[in-house]
N, C-alpha and C. Protein backbone atom coordinates (compact mmCIF):
# COMPACT_ATOMS: atom_id res chain seq x y z
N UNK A 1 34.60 -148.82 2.81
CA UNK A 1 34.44 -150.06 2.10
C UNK A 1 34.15 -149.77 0.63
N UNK A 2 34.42 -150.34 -0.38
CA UNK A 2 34.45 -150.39 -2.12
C UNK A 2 33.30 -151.46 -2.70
N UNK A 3 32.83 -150.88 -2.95
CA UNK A 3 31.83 -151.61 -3.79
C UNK A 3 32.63 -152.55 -4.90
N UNK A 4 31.85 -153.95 -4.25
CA UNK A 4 32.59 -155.00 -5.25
C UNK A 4 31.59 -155.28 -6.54
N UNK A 5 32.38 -154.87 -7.82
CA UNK A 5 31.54 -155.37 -9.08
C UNK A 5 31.93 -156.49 -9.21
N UNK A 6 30.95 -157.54 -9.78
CA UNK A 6 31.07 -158.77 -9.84
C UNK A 6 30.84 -159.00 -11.26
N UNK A 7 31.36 -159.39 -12.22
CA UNK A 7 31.28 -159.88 -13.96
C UNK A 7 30.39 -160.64 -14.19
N UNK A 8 29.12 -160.81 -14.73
CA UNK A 8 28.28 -161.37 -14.65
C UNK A 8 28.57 -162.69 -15.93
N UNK A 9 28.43 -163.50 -15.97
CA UNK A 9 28.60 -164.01 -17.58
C UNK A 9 27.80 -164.10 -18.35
N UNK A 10 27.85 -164.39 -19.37
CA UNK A 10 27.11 -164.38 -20.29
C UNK A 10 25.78 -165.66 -20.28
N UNK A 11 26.43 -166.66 -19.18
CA UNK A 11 25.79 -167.97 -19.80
C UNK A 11 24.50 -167.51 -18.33
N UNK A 12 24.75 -167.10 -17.15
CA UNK A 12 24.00 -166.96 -16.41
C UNK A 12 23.69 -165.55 -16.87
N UNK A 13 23.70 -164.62 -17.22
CA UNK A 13 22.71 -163.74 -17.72
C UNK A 13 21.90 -164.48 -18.64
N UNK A 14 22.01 -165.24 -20.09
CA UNK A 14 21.09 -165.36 -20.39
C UNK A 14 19.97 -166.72 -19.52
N UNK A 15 20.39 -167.45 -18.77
CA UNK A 15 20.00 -167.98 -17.36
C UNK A 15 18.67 -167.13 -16.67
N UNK A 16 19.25 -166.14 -16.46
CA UNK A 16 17.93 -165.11 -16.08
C UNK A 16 17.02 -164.76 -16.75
N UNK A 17 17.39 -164.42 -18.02
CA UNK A 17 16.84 -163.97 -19.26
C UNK A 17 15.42 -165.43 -19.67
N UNK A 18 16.18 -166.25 -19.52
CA UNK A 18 15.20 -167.77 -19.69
C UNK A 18 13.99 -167.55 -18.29
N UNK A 19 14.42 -167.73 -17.18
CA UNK A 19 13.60 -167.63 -16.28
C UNK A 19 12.51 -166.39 -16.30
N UNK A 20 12.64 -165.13 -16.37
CA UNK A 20 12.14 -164.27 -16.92
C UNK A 20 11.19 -164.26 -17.68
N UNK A 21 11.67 -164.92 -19.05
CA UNK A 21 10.61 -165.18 -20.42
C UNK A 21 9.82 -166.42 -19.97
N UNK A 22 9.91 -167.50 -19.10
CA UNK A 22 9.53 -168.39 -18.49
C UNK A 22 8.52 -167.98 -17.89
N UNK A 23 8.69 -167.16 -17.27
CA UNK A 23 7.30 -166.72 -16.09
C UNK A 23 6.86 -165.89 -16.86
N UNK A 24 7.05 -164.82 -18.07
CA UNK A 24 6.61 -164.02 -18.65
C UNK A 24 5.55 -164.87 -19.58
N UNK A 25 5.80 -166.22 -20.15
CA UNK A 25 4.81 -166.90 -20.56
C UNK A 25 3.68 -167.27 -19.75
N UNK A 26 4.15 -167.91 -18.81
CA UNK A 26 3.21 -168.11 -17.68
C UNK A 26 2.00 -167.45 -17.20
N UNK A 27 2.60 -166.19 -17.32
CA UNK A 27 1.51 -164.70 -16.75
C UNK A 27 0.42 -164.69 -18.12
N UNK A 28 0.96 -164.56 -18.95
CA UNK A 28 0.50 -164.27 -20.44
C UNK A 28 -0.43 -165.53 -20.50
N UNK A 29 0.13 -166.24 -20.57
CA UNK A 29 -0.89 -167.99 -20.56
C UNK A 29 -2.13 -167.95 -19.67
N UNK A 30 -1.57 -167.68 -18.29
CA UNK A 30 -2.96 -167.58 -17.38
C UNK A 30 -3.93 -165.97 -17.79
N UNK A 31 -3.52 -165.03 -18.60
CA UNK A 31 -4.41 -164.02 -18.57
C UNK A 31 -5.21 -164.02 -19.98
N UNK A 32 -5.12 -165.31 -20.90
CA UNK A 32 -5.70 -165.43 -22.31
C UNK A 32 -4.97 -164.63 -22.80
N UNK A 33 -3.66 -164.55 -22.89
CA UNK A 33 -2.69 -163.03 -23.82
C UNK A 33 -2.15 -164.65 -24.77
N UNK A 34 -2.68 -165.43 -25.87
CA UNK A 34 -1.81 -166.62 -26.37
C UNK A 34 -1.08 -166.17 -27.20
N UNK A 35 -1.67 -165.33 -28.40
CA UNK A 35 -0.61 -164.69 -29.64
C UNK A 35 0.61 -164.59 -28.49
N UNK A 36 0.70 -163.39 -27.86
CA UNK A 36 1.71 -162.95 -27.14
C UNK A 36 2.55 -163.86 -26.46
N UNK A 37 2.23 -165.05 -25.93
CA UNK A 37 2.69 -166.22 -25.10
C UNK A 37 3.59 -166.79 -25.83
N UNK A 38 2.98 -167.16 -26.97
CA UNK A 38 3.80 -167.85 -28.21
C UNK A 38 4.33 -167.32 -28.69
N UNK A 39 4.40 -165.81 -28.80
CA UNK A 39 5.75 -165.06 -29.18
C UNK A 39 7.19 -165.26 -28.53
N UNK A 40 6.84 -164.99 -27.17
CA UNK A 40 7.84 -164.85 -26.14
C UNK A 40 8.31 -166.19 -25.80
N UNK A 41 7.62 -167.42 -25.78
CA UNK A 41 8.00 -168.86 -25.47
C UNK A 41 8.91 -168.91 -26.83
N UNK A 42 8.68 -168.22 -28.54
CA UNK A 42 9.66 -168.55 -29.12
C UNK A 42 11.34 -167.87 -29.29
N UNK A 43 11.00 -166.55 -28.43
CA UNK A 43 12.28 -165.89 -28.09
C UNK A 43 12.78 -166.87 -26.76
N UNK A 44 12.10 -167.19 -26.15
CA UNK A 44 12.52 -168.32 -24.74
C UNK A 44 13.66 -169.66 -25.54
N UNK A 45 12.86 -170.11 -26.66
CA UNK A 45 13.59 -171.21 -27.44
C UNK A 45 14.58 -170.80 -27.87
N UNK A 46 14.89 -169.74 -28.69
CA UNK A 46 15.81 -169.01 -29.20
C UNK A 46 16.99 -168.87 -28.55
N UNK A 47 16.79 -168.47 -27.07
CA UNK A 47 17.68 -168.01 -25.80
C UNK A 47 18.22 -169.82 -25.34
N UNK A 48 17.47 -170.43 -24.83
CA UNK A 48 17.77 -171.45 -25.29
C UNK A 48 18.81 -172.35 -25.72
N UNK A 49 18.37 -172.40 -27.36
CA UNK A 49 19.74 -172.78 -27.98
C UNK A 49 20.62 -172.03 -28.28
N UNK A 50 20.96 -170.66 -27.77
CA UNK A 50 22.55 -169.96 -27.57
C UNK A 50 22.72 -170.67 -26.25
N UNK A 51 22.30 -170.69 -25.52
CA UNK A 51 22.71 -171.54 -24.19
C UNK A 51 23.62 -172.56 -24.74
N UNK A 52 22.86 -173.50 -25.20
CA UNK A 52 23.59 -174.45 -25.48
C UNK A 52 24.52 -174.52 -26.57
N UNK A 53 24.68 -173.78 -26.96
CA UNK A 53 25.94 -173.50 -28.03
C UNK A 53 26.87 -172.94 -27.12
N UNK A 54 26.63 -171.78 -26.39
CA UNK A 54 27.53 -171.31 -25.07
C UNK A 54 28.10 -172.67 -24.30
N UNK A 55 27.16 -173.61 -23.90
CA UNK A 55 28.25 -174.58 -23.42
C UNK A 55 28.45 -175.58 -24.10
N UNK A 56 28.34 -175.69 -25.25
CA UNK A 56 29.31 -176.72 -26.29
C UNK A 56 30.34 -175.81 -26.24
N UNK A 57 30.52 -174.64 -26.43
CA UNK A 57 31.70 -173.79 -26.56
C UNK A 57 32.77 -173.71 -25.72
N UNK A 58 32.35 -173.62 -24.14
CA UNK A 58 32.89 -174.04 -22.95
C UNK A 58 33.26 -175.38 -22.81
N UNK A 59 32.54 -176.75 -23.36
CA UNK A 59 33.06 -177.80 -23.21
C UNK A 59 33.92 -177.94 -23.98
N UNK A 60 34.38 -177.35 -25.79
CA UNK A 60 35.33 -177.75 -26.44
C UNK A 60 36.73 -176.95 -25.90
N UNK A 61 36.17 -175.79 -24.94
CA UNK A 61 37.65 -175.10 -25.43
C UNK A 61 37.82 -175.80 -23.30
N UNK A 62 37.36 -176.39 -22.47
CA UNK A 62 37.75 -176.62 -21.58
C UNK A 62 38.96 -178.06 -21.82
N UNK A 63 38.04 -179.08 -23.05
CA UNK A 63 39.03 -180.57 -23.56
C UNK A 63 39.95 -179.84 -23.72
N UNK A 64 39.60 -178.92 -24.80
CA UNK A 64 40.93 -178.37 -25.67
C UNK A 64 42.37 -178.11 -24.78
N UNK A 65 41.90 -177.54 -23.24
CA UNK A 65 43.34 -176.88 -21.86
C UNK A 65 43.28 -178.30 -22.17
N UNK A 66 42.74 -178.96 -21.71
CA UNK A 66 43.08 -180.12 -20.90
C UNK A 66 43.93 -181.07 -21.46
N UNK A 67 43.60 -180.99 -23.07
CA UNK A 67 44.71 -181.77 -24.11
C UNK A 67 45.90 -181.19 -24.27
N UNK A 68 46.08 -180.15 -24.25
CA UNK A 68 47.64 -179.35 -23.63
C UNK A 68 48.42 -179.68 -22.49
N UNK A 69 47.43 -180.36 -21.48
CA UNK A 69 48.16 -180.22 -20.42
C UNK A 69 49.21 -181.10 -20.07
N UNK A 70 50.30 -181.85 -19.39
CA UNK A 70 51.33 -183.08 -19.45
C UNK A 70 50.01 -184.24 -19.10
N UNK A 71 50.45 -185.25 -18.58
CA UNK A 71 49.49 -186.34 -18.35
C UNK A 71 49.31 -186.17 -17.16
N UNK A 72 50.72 -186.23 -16.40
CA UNK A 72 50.38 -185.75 -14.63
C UNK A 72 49.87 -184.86 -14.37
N UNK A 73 50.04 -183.44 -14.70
CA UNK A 73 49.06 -182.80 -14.18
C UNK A 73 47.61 -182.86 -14.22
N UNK A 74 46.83 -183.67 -15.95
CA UNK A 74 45.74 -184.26 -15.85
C UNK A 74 45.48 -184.83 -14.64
N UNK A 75 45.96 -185.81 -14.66
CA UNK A 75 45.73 -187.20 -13.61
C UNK A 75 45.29 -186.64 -12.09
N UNK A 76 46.43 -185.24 -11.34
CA UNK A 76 46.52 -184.75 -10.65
C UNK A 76 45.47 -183.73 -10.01
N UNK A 77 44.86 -183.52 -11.49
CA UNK A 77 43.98 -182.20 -11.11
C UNK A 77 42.59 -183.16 -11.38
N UNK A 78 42.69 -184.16 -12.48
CA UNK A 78 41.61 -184.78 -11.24
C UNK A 78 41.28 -185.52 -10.95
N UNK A 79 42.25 -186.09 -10.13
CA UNK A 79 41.86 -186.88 -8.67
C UNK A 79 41.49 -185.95 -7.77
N UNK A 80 41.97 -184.81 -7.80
CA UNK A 80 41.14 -183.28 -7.19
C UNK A 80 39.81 -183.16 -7.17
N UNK A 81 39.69 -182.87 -8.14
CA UNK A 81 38.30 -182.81 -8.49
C UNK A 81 37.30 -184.14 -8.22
N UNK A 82 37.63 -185.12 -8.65
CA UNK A 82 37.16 -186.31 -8.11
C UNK A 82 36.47 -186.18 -6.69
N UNK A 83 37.82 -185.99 -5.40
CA UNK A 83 37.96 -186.10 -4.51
C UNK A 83 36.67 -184.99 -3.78
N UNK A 84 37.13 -183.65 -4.46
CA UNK A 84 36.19 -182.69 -4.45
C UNK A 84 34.04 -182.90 -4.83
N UNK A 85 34.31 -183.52 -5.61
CA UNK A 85 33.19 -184.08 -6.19
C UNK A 85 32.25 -185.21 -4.99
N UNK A 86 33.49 -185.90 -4.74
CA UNK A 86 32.86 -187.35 -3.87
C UNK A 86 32.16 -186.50 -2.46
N UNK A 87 33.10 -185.39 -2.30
CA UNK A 87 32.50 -184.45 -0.61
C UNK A 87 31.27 -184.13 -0.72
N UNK A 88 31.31 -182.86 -1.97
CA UNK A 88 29.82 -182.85 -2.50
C UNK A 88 28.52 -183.51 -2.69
N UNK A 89 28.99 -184.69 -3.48
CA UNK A 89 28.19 -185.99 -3.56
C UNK A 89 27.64 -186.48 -2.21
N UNK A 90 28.74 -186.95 -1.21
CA UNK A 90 28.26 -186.72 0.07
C UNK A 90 27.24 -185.83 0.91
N UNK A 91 27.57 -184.88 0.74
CA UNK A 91 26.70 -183.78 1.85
C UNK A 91 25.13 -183.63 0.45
N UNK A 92 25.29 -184.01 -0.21
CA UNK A 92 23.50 -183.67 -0.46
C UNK A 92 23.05 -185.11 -0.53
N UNK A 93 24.01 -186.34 -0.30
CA UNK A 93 23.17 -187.17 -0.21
C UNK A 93 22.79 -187.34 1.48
N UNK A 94 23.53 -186.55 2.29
CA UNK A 94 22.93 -186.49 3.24
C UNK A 94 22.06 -185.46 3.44
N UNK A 95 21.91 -184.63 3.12
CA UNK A 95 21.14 -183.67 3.12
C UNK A 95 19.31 -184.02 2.71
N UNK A 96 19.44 -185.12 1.50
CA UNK A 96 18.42 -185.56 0.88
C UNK A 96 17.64 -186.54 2.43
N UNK A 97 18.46 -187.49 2.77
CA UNK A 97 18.25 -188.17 3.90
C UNK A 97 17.56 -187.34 4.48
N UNK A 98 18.09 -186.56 5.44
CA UNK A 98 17.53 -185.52 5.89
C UNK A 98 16.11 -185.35 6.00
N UNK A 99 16.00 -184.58 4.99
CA UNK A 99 14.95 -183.84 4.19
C UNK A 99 14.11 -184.95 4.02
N UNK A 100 14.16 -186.23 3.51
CA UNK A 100 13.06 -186.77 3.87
C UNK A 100 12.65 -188.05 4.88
N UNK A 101 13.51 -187.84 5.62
CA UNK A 101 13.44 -188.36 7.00
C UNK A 101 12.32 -187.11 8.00
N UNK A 102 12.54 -185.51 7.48
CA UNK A 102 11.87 -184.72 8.25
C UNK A 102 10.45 -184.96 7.54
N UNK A 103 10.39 -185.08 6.19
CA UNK A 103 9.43 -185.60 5.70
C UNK A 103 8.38 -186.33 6.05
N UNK A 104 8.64 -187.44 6.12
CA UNK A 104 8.10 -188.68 6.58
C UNK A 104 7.65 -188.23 8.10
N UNK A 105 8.25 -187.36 9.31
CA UNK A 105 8.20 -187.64 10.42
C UNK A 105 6.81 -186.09 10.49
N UNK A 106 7.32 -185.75 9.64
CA UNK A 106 5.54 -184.66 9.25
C UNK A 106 4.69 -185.22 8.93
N UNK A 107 4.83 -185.97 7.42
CA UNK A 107 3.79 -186.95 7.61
C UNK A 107 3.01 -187.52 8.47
N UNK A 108 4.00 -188.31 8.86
CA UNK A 108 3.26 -189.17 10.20
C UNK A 108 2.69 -188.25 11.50
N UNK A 109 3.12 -187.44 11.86
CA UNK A 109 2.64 -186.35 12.62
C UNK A 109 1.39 -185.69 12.19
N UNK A 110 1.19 -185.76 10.63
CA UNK A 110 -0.32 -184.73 10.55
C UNK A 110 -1.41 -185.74 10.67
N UNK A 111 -0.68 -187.82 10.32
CA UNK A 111 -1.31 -188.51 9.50
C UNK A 111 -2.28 -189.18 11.50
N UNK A 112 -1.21 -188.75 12.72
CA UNK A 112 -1.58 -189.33 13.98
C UNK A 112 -2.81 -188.02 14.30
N UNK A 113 -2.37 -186.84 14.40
CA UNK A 113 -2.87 -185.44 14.44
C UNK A 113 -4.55 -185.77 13.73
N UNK A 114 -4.56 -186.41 12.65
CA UNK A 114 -6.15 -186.38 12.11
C UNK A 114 -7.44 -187.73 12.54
N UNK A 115 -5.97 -188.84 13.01
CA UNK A 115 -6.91 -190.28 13.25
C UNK A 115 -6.85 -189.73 15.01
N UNK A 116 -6.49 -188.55 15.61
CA UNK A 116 -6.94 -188.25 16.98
C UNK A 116 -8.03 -187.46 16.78
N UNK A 117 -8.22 -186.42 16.01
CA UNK A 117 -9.81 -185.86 15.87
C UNK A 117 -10.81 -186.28 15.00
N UNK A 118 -10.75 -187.85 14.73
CA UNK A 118 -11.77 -188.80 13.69
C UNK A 118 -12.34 -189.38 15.22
């Protein structure tokens, strides 16, 4: 078997890089390290707004295919995506259901569980 390298990008490396300096403040904050906190929260900001220049960059040059493309194939690719989208949309709004339907039924289970040993 071959070891699969996987290309990391740029926008989720610096993704990590945020989370990282995120908790790296955090630690620093809870141990009285503040000079230091406020250093690193302003490299955190920094990281940041390349993020978001990274995806203004991705959003202009994604219009940009898309204004090339004929009209039908627009139209085509997405009602795709649309379609794709609505499935998605689906399964976590059931999923949410779910989740707090199990919710609620814990609730009520710890809330019967305590008015039996009162």
């Amino acid at each position: 078997m071959g070891v699969v390298v996987r290309k990391i990008s740029r926008f989720r490396l610096l993704a990590v890089g945020c989370v990282a300096l995120g908790a790296a403040v955090a630690v620093l904050a809870i141990f009285g390290e503040l000079r230091v906190a406020v250093a690193v929260l302003g490299v955190l900001v920094a990281i940041v707004a390349v993020m978001l220049v990274e995806v203004q960059r991705r959003t202009i040059s994604t219009i940009r295919r898309a204004a090339k493309r004929p009209p039908a194939q627009i139209v085509s690719s997405t009602s795709a995506e649309l379609a794709e989208l609505s499935v998605q949309v689906d399964v976590m709004q059931r999923r949410l259901v779910a989740a707090i339907d199990a919710a609620r039924l814990e609730a009520a289970d710890r809330h019967a569980a305590s008015r039996a040993y009162s």
